[in-house]
Protein backbone atom coordinates (compact mmCIF):
# COMPACT_ATOMS: atom_id res chain seq x y z
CA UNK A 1 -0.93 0.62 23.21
CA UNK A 2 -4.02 -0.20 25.26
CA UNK A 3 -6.57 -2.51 23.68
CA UNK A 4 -9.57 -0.72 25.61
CA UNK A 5 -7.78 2.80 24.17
CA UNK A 6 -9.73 1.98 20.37
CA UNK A 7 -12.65 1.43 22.11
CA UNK A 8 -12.88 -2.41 21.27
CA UNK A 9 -15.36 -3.36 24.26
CA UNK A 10 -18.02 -0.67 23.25
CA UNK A 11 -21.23 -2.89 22.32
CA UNK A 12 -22.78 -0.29 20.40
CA UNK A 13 -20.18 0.31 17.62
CA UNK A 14 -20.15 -2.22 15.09
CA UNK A 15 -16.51 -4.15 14.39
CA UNK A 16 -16.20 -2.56 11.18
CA UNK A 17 -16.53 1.10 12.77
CA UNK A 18 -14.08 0.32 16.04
CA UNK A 19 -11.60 -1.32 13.12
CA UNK A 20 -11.71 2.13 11.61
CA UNK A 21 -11.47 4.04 15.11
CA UNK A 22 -8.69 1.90 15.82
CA UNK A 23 -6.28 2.40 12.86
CA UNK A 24 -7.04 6.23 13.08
CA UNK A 25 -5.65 6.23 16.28
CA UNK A 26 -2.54 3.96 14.80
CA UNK A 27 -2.50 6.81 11.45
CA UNK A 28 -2.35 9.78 14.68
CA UNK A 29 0.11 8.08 16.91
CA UNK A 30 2.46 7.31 14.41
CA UNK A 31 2.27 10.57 11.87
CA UNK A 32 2.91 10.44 8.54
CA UNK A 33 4.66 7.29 6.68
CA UNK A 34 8.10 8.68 5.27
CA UNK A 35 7.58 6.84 1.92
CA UNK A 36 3.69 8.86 1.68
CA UNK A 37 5.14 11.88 0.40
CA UNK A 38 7.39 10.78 -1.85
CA UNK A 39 4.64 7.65 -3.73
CA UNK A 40 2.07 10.53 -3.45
CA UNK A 41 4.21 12.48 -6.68
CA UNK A 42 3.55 9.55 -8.80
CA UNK A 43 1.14 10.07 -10.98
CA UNK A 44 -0.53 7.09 -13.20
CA UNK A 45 -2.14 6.62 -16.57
CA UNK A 46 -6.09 6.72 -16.70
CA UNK A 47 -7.40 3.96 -18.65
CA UNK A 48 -10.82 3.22 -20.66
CA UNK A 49 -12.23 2.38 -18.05
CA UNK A 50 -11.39 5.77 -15.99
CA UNK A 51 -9.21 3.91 -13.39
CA UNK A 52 -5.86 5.27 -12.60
CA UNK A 53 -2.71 2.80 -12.54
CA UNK A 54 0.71 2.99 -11.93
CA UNK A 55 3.25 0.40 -13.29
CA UNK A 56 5.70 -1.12 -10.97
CA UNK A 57 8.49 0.17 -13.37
CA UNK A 58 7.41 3.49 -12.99
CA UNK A 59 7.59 3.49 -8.86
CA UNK A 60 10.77 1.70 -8.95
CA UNK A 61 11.88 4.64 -11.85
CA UNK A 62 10.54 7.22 -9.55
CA UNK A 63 12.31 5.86 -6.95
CA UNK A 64 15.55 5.43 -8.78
CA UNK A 65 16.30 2.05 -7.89
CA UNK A 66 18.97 0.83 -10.18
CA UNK A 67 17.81 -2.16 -12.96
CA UNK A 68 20.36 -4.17 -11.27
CA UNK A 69 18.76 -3.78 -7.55
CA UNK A 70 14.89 -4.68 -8.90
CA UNK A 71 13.53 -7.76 -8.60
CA UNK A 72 12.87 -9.85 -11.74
CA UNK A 73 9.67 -11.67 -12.94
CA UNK A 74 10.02 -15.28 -14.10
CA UNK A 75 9.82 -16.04 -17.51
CA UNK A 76 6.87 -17.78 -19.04
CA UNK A 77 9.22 -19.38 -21.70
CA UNK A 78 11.85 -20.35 -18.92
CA UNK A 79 9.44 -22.77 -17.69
CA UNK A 80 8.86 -21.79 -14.13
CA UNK A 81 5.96 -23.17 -13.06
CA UNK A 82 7.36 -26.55 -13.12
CA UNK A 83 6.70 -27.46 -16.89
């Protein structure tokens, strides 16, 4: 893909702007991500503070990746960071 096709060398657009011009023209090119449709289903929890989140457990759940395929988090009581 062309540098000069985004626009890069245009003095009168600011970076930020030709940044967003340019991954437009990546989001066009390319279509739709596979995995969009399928992450856009999950659904979150609003909390106090009116911000949604979604656990990592409930992607991978959503996803159906078996318990034995996910990755694990180190233990604070195993002592991982060296203690």
């Amino acid at each position: 893909m062309p540098i000069n096709q985004f626009n890069v060398g245009c003095p009168h657009r600011s970076f930020t702007q030709r940044l967003r011009d340019a991954a437009e023209a990546v989001r066009r090119e390319n279509g739709e991500d596979p995995w969009e449709a399928v992450l856009r289903e999950i659904k979150g929890h609003i909390g106090a503070d009116g911000v949604e989140r979604v656990s990592t457990t409930e992607v991978f759940d959503h996803l159906e990746i078996p318990m034995k395929r996910r990755p694990s988090l180190p233990s604070a009581s195993r002592g991982s960071c060296g203690s």
